[in-house]
Protein backbone atom coordinates (compact mmCIF):
# COMPACT_ATOMS: atom_id res chain seq x y z
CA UNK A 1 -46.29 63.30 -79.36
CA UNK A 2 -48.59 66.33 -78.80
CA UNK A 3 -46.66 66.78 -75.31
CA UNK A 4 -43.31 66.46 -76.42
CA UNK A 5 -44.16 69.24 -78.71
CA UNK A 6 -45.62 71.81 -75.95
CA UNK A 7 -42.34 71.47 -73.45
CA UNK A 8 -40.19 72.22 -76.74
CA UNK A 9 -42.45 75.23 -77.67
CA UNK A 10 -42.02 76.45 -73.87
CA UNK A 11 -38.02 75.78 -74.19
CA UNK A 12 -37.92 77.92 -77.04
CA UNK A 13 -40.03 81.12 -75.39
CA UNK A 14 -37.99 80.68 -72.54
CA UNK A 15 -34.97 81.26 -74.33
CA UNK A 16 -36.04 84.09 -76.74
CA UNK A 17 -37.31 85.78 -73.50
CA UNK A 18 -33.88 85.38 -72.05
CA UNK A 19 -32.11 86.59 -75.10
CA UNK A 20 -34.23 89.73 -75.34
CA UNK A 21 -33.64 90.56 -71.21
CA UNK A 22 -30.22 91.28 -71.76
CA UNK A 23 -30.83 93.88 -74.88
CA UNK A 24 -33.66 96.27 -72.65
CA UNK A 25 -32.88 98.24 -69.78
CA UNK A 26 -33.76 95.84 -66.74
CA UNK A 27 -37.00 97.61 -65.02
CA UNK A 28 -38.51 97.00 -61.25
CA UNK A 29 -39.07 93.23 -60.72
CA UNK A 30 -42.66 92.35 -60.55
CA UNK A 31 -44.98 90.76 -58.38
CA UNK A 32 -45.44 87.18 -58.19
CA UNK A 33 -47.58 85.69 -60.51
CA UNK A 34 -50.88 83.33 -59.23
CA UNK A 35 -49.82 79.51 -59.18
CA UNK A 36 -50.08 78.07 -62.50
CA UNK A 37 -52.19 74.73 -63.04
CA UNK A 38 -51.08 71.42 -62.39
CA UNK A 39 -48.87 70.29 -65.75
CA UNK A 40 -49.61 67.03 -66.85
CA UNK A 41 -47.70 64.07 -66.27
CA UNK A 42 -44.74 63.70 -68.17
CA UNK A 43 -43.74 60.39 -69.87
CA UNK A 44 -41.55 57.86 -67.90
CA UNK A 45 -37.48 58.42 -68.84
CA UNK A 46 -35.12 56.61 -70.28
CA UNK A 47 -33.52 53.83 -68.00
CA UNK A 48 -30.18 55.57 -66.10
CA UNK A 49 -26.69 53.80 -66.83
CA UNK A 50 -26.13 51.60 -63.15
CA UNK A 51 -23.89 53.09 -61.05
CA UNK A 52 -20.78 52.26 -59.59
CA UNK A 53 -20.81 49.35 -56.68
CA UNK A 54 -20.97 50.83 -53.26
CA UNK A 55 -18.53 49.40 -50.25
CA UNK A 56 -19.59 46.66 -48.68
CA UNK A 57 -21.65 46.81 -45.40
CA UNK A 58 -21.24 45.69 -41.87
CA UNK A 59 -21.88 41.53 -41.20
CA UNK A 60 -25.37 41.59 -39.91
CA UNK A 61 -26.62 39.76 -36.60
CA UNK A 62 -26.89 35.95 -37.09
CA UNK A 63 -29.94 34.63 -38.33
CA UNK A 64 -32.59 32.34 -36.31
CA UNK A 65 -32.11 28.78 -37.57
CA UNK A 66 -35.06 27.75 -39.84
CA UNK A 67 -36.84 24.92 -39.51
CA UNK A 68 -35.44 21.93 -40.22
CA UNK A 69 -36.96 20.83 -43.62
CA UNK A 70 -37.82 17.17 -45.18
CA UNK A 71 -35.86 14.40 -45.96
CA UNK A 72 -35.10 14.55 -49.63
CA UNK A 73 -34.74 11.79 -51.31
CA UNK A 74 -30.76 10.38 -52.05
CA UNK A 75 -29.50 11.51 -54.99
CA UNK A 76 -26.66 9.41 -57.04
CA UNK A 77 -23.24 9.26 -55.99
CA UNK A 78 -21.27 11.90 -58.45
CA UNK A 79 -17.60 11.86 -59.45
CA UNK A 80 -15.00 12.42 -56.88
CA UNK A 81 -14.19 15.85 -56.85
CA UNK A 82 -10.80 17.52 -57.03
CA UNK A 83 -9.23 18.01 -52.88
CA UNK A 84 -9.69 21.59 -52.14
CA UNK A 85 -7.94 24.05 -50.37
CA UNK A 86 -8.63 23.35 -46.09
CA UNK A 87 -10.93 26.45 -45.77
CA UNK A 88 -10.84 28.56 -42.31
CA UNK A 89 -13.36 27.28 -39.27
CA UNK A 90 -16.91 28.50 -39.38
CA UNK A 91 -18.53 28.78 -36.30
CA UNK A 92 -20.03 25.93 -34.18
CA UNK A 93 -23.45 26.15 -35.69
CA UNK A 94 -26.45 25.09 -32.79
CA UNK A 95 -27.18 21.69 -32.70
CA UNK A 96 -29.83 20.60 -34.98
CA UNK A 97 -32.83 18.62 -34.30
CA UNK A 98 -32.08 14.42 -34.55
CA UNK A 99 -32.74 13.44 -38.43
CA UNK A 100 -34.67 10.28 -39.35
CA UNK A 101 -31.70 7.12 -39.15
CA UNK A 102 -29.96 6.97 -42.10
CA UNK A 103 -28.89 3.57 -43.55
CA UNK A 104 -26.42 1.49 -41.85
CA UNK A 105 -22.78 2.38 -43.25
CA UNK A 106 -20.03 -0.57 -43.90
CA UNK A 107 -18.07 -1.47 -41.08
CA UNK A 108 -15.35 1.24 -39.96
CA UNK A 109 -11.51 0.31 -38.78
CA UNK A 110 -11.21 -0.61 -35.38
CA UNK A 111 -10.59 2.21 -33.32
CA UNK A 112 -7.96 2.86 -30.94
CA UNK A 113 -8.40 1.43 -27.51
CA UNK A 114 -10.54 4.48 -25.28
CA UNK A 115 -9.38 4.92 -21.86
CA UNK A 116 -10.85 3.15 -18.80
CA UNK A 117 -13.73 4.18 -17.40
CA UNK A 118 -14.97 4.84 -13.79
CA UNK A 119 -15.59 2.03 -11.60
CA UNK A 120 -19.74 1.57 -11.96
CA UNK A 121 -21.77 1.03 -8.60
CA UNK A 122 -21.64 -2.38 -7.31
CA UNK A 123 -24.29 -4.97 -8.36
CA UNK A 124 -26.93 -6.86 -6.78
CA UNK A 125 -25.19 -9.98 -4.31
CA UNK A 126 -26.12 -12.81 -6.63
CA UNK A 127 -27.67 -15.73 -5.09
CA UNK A 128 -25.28 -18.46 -3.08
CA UNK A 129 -23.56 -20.52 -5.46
CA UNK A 130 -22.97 -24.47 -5.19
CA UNK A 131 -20.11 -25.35 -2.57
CA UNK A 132 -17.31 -26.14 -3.56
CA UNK A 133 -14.89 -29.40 -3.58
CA UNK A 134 -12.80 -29.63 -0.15
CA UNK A 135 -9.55 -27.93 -0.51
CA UNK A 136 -5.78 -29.63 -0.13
CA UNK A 137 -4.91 -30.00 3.09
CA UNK A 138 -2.49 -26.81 4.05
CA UNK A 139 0.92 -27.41 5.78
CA UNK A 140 0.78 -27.77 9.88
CA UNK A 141 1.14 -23.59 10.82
CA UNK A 142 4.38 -23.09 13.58
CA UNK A 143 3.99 -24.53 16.82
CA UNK A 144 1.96 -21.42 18.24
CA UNK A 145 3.69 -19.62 21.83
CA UNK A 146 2.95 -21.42 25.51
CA UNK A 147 -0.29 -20.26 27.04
CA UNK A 148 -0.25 -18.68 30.75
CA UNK A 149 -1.07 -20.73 33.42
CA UNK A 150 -4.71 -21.95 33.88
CA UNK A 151 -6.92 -21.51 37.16
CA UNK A 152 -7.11 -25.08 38.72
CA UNK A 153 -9.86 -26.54 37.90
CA UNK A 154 -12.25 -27.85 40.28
CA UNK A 155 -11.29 -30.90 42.71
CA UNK A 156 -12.88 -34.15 40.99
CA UNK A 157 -14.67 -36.83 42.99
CA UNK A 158 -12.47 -39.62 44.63
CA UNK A 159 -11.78 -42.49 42.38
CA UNK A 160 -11.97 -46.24 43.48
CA UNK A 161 -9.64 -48.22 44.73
CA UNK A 162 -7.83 -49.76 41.90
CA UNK A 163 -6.68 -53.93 41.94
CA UNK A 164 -3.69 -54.47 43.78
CA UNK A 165 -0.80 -54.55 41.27
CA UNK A 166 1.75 -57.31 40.28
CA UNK A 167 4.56 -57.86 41.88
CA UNK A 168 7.71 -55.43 40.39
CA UNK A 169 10.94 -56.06 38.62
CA UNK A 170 14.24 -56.53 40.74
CA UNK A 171 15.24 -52.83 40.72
CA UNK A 172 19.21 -51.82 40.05
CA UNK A 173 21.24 -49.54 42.23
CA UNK A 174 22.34 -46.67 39.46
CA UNK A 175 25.62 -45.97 41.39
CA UNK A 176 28.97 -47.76 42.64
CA UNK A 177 29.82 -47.03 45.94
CA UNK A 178 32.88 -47.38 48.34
CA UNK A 179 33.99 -46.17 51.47
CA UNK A 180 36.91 -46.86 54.15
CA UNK A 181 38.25 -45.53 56.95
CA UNK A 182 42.58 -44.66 57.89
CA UNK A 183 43.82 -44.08 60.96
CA UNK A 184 47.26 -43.20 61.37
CA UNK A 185 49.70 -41.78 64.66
CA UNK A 186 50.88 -38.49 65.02
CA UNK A 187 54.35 -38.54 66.85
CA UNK A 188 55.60 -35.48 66.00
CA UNK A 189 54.86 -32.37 68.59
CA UNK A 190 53.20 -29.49 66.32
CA UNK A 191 53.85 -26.33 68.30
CA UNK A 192 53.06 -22.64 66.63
CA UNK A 193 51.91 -22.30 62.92
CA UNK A 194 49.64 -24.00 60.78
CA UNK A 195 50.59 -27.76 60.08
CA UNK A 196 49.30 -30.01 57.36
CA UNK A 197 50.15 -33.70 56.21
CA UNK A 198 48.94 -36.06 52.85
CA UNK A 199 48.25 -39.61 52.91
CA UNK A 200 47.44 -41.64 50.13
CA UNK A 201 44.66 -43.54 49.56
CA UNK A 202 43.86 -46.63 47.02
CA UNK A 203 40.11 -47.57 46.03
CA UNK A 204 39.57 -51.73 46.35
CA UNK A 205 38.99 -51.92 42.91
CA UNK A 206 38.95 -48.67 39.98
CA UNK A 207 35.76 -46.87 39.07
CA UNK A 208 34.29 -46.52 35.31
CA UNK A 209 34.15 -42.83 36.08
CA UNK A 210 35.97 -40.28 38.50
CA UNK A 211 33.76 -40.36 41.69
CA UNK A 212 32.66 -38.17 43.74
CA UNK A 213 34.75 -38.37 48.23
CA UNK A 214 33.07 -37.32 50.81
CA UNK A 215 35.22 -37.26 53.78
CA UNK A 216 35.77 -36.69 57.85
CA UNK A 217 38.27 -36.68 60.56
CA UNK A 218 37.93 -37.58 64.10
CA UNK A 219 41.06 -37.47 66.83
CA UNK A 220 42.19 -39.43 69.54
CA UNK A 221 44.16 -38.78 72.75
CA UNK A 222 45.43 -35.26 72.54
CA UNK A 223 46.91 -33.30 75.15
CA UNK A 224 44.86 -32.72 78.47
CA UNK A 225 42.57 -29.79 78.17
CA UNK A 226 43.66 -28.72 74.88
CA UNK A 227 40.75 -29.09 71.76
CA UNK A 228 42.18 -30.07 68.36
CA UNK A 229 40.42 -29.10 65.67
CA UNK A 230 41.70 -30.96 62.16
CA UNK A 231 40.97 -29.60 58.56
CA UNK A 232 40.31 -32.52 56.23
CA UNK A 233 39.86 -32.82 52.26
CA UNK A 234 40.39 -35.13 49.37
CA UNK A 235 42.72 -33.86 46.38
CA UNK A 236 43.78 -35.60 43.59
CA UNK A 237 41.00 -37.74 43.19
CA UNK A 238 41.34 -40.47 39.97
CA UNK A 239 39.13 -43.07 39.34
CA UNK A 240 42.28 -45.21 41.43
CA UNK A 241 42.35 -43.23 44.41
CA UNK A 242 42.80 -40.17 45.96
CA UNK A 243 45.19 -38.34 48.49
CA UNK A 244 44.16 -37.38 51.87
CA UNK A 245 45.16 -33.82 52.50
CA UNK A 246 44.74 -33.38 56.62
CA UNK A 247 46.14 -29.77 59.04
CA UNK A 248 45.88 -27.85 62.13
CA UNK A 249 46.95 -25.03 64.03
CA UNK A 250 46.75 -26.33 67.30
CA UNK A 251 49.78 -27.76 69.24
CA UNK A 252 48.62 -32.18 69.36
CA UNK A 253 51.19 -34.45 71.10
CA UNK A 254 50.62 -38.27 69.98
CA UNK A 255 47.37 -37.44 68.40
CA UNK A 256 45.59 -40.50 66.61
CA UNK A 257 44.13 -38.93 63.31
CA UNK A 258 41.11 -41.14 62.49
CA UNK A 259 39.45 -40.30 58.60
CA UNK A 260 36.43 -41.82 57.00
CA UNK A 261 35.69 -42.00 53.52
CA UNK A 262 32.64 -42.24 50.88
CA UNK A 263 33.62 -42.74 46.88
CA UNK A 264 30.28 -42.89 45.09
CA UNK A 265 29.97 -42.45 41.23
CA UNK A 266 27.21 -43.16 39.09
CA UNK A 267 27.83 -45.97 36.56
């Protein structure tokens, strides 16, 4: 109380004093006065009204994640909650250390089927197993290309003797066979030009089968120094018969035409 009284005493002399400068003539300023003592402390103000909220600062640097701190102890399930609005993504937070296992959850939905995974490395070869029951027999495989020719092989050793064997069956001659012979005069004297003549012929008895003639023709007395030479053939051969188809170029006077004949056919 005593101090609030002094500082209002000093207000008051400092105001009078200002009051009276103004009525007397201002003089010469003086000197600075000595440095007072030290005033005492004055009592602690009243509390200032707060002031207005400032803008807000800058996001500071992220923080080190604490330590991660004890399990507390489950608390009871409250009420379900109204949905709220999606809020925007935080950042990935760092991973935290691995919690103590919680309690087993119920059974989730089966989850869609994940795709298949690289092949792993092979295993170990187990041990043999047990063999197995004979298979069914497979179908005979194609009749497989001929082989080349093989070396001969090396001369064996000379067998014995064997017995002397039984006497055979009456063989059988595979083929029918006739033959014959015609001989016929030439009167008639050829002269210039290439002659021919046919002469029938009839087999002793027919053939099964058309056979095959083999035939030839020999002459007789032709003129002196002159060499006939006679073209022969068989035409027309039936299993009857055949025709005798005989020529020449040469001039023959009373030639005697001699032909012989085979017929063989295989029966």
């Amino acid at each position: 109380m005593k101090g609030k009284f002094v500082i209002v005493s000093v207000l008051l002399a400092l105001v009078l004093a200002l009051s009276l400068v103004g009525c007397i003539p201002e003089g010469e300023r003086g000197s600075r006065g000595a440095i007072g003592p030290q005033g005492l402390q004055g009592e602690q103000g009243i509390q200032g009204v707060p002031g207005l909220p400032g803008p807000k600062g800058d996001i500071g640097p992220r923080g080190k994640q604490g330590e991660q701190g004890e399990q507390g102890e489950r608390g009871k399930q409250g009420y379900e909650g109204d949905e709220g609005e999606r809020g925007l993504r935080g950042y990935t937070g760092a991973t935290g250390a691995t919690g103590a296992t919680g309690a087993a959850g119920p059974k989730g939905d089966k989850g869609d089927k994940g795709d298949t995974g690289d092949t792993g490395p092979a295993g170990p070869q187990g041990e043999p197993g047990d063999q197995g029951n004979p298979g069914q027999e497979g179908e005979p495989g194609p009749e497989g290309e001929k082989g080349d020719k093989g070396d001969p092989g090396p001369e064996g050793p000379k067998g014995e003797a064997g017995e002397d064997g039984g006497p055979g069956e009456d063989g059988t001659f595979p083929y029918t066979i006739q033959m014959g012979t015609c001989t016929f005069q030439v009167d008639e004297t050829f002269t210039g030009g290439y002659h021919k003549m046919e002469h029938p012929v009839t087999f002793d008895s027919s053939f099964k089968s058309v056979p095959f003639v083999f035939i030839t023709a020999t002459s007789g007395t032709r003129t002196p120094t002159v060499f006939a030479l006679w073209d022969v053939a068989a035409i027309d051969t039936t299993v009857d018969g055949f025709t005798i188809k005989i020529g020449s170029d040469m001039e023959k006077t009373g030639a005697t035409v001699t032909v012989n004949w085979l017929a063989i056919s295989q029966e």
